[in-house]
PDB file of N, CA and C in Angstrom:
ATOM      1  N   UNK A   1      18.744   6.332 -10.905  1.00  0.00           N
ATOM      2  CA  UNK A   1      17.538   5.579 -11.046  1.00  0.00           C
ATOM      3  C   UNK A   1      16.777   6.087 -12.271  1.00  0.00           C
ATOM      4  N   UNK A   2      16.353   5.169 -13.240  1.00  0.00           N
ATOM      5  CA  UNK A   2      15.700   5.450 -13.907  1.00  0.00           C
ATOM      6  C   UNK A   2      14.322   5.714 -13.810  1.00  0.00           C
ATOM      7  N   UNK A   3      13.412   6.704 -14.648  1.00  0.00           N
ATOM      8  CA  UNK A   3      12.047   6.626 -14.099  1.00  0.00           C
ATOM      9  C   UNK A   3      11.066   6.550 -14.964  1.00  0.00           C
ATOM     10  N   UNK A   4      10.179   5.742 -15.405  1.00  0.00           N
ATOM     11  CA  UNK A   4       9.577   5.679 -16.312  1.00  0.00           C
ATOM     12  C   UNK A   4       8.463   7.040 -17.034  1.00  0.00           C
ATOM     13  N   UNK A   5       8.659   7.305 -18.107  1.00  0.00           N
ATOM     14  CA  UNK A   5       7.383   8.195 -18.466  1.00  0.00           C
ATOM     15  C   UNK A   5       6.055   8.092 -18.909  1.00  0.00           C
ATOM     16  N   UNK A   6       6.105   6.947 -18.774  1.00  0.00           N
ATOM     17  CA  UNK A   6       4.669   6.343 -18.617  1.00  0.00           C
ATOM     18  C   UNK A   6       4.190   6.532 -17.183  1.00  0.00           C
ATOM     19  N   UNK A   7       2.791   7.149 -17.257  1.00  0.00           N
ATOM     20  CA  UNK A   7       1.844   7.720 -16.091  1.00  0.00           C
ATOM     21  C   UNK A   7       0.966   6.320 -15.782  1.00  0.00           C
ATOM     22  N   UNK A   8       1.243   5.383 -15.551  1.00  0.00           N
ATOM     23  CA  UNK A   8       0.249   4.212 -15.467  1.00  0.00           C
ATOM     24  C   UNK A   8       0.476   3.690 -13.835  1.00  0.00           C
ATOM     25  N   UNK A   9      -0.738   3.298 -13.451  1.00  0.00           N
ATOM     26  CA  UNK A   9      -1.001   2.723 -12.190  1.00  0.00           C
ATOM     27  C   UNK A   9      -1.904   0.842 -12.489  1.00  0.00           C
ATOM     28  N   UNK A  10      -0.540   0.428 -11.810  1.00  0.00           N
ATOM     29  CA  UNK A  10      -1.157  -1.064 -12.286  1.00  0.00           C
ATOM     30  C   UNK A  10      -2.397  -1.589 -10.813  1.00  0.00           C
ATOM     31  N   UNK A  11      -3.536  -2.193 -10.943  1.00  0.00           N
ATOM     32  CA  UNK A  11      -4.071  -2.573  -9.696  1.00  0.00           C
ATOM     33  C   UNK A  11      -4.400  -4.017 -10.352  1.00  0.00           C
ATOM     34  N   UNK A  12      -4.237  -4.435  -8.772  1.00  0.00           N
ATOM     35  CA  UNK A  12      -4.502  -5.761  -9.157  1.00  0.00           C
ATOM     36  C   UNK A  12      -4.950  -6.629  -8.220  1.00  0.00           C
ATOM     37  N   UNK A  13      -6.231  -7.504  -8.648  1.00  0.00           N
ATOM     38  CA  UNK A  13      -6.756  -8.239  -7.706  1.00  0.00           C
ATOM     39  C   UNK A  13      -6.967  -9.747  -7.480  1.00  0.00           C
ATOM     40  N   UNK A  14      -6.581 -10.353  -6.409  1.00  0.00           N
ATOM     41  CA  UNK A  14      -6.433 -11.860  -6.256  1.00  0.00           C
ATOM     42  C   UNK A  14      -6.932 -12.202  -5.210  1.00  0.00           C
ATOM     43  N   UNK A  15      -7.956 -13.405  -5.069  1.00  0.00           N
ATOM     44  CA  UNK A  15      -7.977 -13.947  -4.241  1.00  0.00           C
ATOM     45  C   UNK A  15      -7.877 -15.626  -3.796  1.00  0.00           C
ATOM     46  N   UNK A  16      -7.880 -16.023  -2.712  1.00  0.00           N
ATOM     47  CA  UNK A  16      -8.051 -17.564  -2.510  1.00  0.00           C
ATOM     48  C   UNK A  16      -9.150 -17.995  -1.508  1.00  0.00           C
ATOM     49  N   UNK A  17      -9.011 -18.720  -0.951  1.00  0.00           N
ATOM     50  CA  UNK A  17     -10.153 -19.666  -0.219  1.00  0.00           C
ATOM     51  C   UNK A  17     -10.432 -18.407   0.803  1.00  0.00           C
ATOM     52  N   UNK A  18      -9.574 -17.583   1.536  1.00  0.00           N
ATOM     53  CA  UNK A  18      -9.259 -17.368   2.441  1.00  0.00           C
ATOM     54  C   UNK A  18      -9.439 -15.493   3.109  1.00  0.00           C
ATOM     55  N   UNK A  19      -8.848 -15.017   1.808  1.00  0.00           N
ATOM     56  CA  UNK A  19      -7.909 -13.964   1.931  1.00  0.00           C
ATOM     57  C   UNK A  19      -8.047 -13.574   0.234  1.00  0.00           C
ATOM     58  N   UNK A  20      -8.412 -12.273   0.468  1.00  0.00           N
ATOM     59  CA  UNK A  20      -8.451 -11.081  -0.738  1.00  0.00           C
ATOM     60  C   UNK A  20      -7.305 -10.459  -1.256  1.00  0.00           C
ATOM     61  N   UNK A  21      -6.508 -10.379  -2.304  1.00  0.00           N
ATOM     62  CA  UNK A  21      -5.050  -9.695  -2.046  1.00  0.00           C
ATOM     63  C   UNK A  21      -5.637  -8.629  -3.023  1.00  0.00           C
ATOM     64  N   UNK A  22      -5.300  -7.242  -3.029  1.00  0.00           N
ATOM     65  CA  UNK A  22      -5.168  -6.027  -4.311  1.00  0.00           C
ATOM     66  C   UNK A  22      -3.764  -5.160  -4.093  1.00  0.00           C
ATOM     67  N   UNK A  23      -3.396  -5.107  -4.970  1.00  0.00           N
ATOM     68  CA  UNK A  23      -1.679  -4.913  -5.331  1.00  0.00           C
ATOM     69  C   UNK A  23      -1.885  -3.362  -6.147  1.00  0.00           C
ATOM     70  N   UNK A  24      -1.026  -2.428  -5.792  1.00  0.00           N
ATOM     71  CA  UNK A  24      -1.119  -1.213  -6.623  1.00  0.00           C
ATOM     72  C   UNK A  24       0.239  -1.054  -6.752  1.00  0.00           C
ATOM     73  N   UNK A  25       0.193  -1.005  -8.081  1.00  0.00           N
ATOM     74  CA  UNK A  25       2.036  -0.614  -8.902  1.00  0.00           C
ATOM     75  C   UNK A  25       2.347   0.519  -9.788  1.00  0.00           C
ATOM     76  N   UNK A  26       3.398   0.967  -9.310  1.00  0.00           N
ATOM     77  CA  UNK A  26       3.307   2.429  -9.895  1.00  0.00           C
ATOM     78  C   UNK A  26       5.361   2.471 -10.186  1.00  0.00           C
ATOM     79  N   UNK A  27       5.393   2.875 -11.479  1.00  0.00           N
ATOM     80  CA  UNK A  27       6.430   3.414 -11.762  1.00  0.00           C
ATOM     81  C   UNK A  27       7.142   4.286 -11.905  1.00  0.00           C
ATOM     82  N   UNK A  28       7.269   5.424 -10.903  1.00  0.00           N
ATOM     83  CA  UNK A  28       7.483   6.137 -10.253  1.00  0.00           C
ATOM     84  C   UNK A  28       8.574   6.242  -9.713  1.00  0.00           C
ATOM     85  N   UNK A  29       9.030   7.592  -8.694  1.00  0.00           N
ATOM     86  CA  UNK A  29      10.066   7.514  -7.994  1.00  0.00           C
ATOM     87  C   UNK A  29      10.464   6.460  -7.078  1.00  0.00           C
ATOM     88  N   UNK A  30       9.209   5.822  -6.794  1.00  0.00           N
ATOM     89  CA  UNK A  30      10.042   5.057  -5.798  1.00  0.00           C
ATOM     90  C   UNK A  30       9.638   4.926  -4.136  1.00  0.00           C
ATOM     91  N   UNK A  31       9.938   4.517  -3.317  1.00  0.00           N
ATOM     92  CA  UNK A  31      10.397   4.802  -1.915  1.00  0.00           C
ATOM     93  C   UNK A  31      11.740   4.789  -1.599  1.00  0.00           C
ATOM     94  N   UNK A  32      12.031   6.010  -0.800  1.00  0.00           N
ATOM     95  CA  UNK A  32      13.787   5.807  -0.156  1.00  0.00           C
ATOM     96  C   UNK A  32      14.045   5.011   0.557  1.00  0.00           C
ATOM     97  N   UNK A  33      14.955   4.306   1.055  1.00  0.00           N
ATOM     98  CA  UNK A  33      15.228   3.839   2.118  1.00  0.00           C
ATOM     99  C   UNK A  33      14.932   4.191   3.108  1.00  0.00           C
ATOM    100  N   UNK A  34      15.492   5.498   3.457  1.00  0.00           N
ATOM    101  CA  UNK A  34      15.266   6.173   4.714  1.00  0.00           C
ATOM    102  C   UNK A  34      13.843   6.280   5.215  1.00  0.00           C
ATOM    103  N   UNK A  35      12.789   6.474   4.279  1.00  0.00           N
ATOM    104  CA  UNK A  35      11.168   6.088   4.544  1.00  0.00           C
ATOM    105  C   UNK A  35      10.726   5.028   4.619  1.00  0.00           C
ATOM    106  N   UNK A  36      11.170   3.955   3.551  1.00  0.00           N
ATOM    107  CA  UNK A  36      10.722   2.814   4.003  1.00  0.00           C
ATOM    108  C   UNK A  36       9.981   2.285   5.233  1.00  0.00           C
ATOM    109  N   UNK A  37      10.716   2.314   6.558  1.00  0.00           N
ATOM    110  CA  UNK A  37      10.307   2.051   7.878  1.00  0.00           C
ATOM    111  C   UNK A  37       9.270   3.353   8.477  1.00  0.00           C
ATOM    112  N   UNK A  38       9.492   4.041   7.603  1.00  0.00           N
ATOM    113  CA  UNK A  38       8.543   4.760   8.418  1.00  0.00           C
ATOM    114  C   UNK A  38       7.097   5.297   7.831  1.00  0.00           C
ATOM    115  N   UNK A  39       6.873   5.115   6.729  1.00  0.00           N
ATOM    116  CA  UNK A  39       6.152   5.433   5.409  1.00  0.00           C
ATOM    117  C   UNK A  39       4.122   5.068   6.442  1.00  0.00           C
ATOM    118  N   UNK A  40       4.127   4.179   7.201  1.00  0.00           N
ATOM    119  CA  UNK A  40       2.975   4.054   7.641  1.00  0.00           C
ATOM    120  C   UNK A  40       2.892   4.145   9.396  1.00  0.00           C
ATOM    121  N   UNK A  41       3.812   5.496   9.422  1.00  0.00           N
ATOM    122  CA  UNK A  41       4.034   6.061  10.829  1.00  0.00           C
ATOM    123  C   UNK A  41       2.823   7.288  10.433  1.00  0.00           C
ATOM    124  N   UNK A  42       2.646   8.033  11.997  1.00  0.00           N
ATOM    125  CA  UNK A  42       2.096   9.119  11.602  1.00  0.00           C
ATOM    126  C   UNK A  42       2.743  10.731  12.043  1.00  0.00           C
ATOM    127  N   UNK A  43       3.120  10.974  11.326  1.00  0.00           N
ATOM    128  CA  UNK A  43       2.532  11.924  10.026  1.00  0.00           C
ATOM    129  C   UNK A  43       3.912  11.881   9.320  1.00  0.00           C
ATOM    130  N   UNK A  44       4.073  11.212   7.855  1.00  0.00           N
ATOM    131  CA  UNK A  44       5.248  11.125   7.575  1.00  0.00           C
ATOM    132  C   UNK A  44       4.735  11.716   5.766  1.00  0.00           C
ATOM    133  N   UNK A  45       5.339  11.982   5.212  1.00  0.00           N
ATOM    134  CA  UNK A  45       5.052  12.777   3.755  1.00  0.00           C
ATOM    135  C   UNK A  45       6.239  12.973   2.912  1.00  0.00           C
ATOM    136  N   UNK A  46       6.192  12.345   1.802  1.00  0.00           N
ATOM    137  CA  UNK A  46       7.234  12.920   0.642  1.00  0.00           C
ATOM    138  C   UNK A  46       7.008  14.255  -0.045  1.00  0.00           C
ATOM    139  N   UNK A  47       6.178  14.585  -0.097  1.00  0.00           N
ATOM    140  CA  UNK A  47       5.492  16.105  -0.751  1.00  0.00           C
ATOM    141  C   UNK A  47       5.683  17.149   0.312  1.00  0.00           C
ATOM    142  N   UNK A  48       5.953  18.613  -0.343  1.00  0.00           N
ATOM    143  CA  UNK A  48       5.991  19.698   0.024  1.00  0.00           C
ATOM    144  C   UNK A  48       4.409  19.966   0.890  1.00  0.00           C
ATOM    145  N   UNK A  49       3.177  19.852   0.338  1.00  0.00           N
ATOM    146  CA  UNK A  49       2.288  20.238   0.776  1.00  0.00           C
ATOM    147  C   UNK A  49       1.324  18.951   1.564  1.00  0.00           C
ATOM    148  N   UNK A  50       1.972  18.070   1.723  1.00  0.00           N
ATOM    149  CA  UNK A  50       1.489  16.985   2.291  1.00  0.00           C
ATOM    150  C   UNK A  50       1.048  16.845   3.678  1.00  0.00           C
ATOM    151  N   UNK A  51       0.314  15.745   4.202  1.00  0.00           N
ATOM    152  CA  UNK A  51       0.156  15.860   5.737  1.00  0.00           C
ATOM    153  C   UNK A  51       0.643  14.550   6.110  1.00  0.00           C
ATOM    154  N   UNK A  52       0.988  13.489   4.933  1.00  0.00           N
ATOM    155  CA  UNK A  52       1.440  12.470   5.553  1.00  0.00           C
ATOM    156  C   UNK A  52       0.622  11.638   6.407  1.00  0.00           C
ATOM    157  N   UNK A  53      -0.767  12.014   5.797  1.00  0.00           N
ATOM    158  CA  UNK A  53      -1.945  10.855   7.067  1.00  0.00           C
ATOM    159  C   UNK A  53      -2.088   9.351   5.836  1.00  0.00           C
ATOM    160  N   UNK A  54      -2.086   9.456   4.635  1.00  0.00           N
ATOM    161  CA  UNK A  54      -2.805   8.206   3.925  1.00  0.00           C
ATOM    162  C   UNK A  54      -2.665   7.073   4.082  1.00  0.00           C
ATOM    163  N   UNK A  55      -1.386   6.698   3.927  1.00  0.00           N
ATOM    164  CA  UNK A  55      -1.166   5.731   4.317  1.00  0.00           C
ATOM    165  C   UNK A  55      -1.201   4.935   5.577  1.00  0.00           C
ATOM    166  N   UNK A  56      -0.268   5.886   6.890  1.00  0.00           N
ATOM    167  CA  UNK A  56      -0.817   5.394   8.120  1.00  0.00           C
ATOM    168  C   UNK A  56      -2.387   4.726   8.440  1.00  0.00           C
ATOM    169  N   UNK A  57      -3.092   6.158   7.845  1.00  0.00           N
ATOM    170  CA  UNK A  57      -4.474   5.814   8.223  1.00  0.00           C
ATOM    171  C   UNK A  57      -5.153   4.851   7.067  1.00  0.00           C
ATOM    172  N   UNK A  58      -4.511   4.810   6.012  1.00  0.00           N
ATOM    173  CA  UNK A  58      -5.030   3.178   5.544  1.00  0.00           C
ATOM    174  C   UNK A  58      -4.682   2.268   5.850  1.00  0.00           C
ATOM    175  N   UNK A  59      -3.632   1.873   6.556  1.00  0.00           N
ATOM    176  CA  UNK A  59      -3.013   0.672   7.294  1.00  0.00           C
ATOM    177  C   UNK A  59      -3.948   0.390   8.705  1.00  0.00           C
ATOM    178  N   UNK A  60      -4.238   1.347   9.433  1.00  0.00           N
ATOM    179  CA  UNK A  60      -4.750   1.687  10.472  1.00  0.00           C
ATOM    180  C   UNK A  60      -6.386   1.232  10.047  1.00  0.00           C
ATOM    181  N   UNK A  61      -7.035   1.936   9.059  1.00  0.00           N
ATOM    182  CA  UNK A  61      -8.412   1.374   8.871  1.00  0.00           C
ATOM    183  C   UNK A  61      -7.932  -0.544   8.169  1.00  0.00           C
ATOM    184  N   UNK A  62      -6.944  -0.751   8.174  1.00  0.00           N
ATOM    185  CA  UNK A  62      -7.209  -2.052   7.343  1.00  0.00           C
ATOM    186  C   UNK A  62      -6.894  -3.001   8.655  1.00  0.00           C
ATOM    187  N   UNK A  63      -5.911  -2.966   9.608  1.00  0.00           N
ATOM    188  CA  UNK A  63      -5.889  -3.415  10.582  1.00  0.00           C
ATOM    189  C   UNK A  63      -6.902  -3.627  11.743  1.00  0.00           C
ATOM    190  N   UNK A  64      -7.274  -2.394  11.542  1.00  0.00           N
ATOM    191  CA  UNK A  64      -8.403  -2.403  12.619  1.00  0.00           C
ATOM    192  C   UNK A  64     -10.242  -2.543  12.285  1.00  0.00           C
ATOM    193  N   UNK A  65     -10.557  -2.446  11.259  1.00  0.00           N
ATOM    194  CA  UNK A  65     -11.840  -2.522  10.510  1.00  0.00           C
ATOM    195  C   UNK A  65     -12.334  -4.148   9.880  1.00  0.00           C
ATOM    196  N   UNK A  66     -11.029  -4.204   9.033  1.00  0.00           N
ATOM    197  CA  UNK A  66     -11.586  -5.084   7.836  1.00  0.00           C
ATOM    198  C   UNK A  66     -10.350  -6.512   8.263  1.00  0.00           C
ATOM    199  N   UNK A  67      -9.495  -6.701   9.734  1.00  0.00           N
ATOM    200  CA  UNK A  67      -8.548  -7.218  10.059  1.00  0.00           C
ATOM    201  C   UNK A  67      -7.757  -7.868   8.832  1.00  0.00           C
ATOM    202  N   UNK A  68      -7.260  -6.663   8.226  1.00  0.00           N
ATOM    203  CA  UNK A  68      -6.416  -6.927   6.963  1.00  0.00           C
ATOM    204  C   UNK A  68      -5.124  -6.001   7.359  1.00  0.00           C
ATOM    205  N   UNK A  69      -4.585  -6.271   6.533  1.00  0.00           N
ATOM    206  CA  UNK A  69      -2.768  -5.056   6.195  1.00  0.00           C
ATOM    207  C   UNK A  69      -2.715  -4.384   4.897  1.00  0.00           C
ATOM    208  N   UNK A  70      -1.919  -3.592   5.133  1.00  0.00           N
ATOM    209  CA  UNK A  70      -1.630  -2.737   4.011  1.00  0.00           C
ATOM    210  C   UNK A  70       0.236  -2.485   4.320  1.00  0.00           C
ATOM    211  N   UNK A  71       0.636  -3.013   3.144  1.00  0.00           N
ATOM    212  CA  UNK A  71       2.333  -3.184   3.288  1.00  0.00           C
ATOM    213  C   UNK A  71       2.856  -3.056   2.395  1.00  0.00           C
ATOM    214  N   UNK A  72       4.290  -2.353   2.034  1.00  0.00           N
ATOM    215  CA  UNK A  72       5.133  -2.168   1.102  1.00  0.00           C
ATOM    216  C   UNK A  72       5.681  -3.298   0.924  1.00  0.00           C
ATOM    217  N   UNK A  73       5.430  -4.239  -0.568  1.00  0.00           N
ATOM    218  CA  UNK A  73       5.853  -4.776  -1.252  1.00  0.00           C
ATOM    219  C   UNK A  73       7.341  -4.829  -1.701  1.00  0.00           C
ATOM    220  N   UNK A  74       7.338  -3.879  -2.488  1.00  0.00           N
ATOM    221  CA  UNK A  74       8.636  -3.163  -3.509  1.00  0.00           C
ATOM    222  C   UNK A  74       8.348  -2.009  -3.204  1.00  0.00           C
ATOM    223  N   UNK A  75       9.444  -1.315  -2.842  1.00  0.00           N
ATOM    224  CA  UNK A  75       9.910   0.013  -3.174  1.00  0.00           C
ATOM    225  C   UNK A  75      10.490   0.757  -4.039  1.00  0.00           C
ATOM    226  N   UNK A  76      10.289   0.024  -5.389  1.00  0.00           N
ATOM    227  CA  UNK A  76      11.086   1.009  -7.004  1.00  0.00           C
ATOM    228  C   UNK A  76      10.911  -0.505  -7.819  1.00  0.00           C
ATOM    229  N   UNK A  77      10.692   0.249  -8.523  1.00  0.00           N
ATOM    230  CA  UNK A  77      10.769  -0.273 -10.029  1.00  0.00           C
ATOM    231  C   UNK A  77       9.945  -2.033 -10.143  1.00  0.00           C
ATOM    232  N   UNK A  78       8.434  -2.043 -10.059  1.00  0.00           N
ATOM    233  CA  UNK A  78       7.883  -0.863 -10.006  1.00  0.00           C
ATOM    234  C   UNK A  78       7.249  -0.668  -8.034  1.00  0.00           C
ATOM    235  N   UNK A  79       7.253   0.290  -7.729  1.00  0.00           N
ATOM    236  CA  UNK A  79       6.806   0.686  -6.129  1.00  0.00           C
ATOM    237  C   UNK A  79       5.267  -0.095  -6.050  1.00  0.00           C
ATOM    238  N   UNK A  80       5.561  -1.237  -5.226  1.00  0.00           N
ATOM    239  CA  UNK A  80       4.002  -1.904  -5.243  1.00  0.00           C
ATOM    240  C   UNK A  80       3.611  -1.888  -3.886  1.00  0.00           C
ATOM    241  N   UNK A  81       1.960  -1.565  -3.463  1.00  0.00           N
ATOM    242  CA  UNK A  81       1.561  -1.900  -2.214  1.00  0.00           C
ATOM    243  C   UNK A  81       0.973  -2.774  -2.369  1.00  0.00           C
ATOM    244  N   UNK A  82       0.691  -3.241  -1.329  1.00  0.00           N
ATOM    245  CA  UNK A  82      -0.513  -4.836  -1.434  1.00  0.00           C
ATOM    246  C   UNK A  82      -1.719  -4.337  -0.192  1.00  0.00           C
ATOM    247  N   UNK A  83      -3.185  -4.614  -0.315  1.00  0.00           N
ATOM    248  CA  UNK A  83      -3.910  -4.467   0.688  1.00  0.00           C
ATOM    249  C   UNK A  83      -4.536  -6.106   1.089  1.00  0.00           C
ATOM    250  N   UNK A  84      -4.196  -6.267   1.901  1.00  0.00           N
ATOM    251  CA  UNK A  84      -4.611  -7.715   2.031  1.00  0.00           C
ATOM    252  C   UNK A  84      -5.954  -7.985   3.048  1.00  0.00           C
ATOM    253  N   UNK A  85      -7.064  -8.493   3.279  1.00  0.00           N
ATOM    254  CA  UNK A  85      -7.617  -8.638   3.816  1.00  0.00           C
ATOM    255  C   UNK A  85      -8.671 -10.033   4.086  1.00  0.00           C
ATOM    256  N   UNK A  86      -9.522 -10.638   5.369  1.00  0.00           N
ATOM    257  CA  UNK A  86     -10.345 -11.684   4.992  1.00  0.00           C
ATOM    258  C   UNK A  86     -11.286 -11.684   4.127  1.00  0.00           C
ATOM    259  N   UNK A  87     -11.505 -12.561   3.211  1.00  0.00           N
ATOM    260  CA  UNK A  87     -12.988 -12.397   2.355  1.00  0.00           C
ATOM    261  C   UNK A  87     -14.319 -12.641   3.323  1.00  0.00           C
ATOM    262  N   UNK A  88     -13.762 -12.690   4.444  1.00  0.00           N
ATOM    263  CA  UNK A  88     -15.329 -13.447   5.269  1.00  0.00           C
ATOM    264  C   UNK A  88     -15.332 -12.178   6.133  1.00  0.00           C
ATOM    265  N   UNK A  89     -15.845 -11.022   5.565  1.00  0.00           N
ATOM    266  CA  UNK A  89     -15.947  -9.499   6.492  1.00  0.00           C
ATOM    267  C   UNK A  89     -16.665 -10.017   7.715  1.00  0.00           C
ATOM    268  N   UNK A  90     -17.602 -10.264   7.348  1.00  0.00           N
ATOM    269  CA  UNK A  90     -18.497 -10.585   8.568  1.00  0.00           C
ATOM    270  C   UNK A  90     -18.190 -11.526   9.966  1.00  0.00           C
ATOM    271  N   UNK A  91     -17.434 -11.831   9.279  1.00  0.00           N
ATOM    272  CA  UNK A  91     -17.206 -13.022  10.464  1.00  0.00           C
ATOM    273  C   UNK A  91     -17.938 -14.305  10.428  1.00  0.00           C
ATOM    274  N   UNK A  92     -18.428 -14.815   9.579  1.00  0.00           N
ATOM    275  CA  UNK A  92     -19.433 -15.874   9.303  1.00  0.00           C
ATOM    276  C   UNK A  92     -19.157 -17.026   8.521  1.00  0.00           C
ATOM    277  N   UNK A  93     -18.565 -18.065   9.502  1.00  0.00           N
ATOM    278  CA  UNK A  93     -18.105 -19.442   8.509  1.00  0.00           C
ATOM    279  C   UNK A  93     -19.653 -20.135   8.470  1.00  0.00           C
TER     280      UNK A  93
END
């Protein structure tokens, strides 16, 4: 696998009538396979000194707070998440 040496983090934001999308892309190592499924379990970590809470617990505050998701897109080249959520926080049509 190739890996880019460029240090850049792409974000990106879209929305529609409905629904907020922000996309974060990073060219980077990657996700393995073997994490994939488990990457927003708890306590799961690619790093030596890690605790493996971020993600879970951003999926977890996006599900349960703002009734949005947070989901692996792509896993390499480039590794994108998406946070998706309603634009109507409040609850107020």
């Amino acid at each position: 696998m190739k890996i880019s040496t460029k240090r850049e983090i792409e974000i990106d934001i879209k929305s529609n009538e409905t629904k907020c999308f922000i996309t974060v892309s990073e060219h980077g190592w990657g996700v393995s396979e073997a994490m994939r499924d488990k990457i927003f379990s708890m306590p799961k970590t690619t790093k030596k000194s890690g605790n493996g809470i971020g993600l879970y617990f951003g999926k977890k505050l996006a599900n349960e707070k703002i009734g949005g998701d947070l989901k692996l897109v792509s896993d390499a080249n480039p590794t994108v998440f998406e946070l998706s959520f309603d634009i109507n926080l409040k609850g107020e049509k």
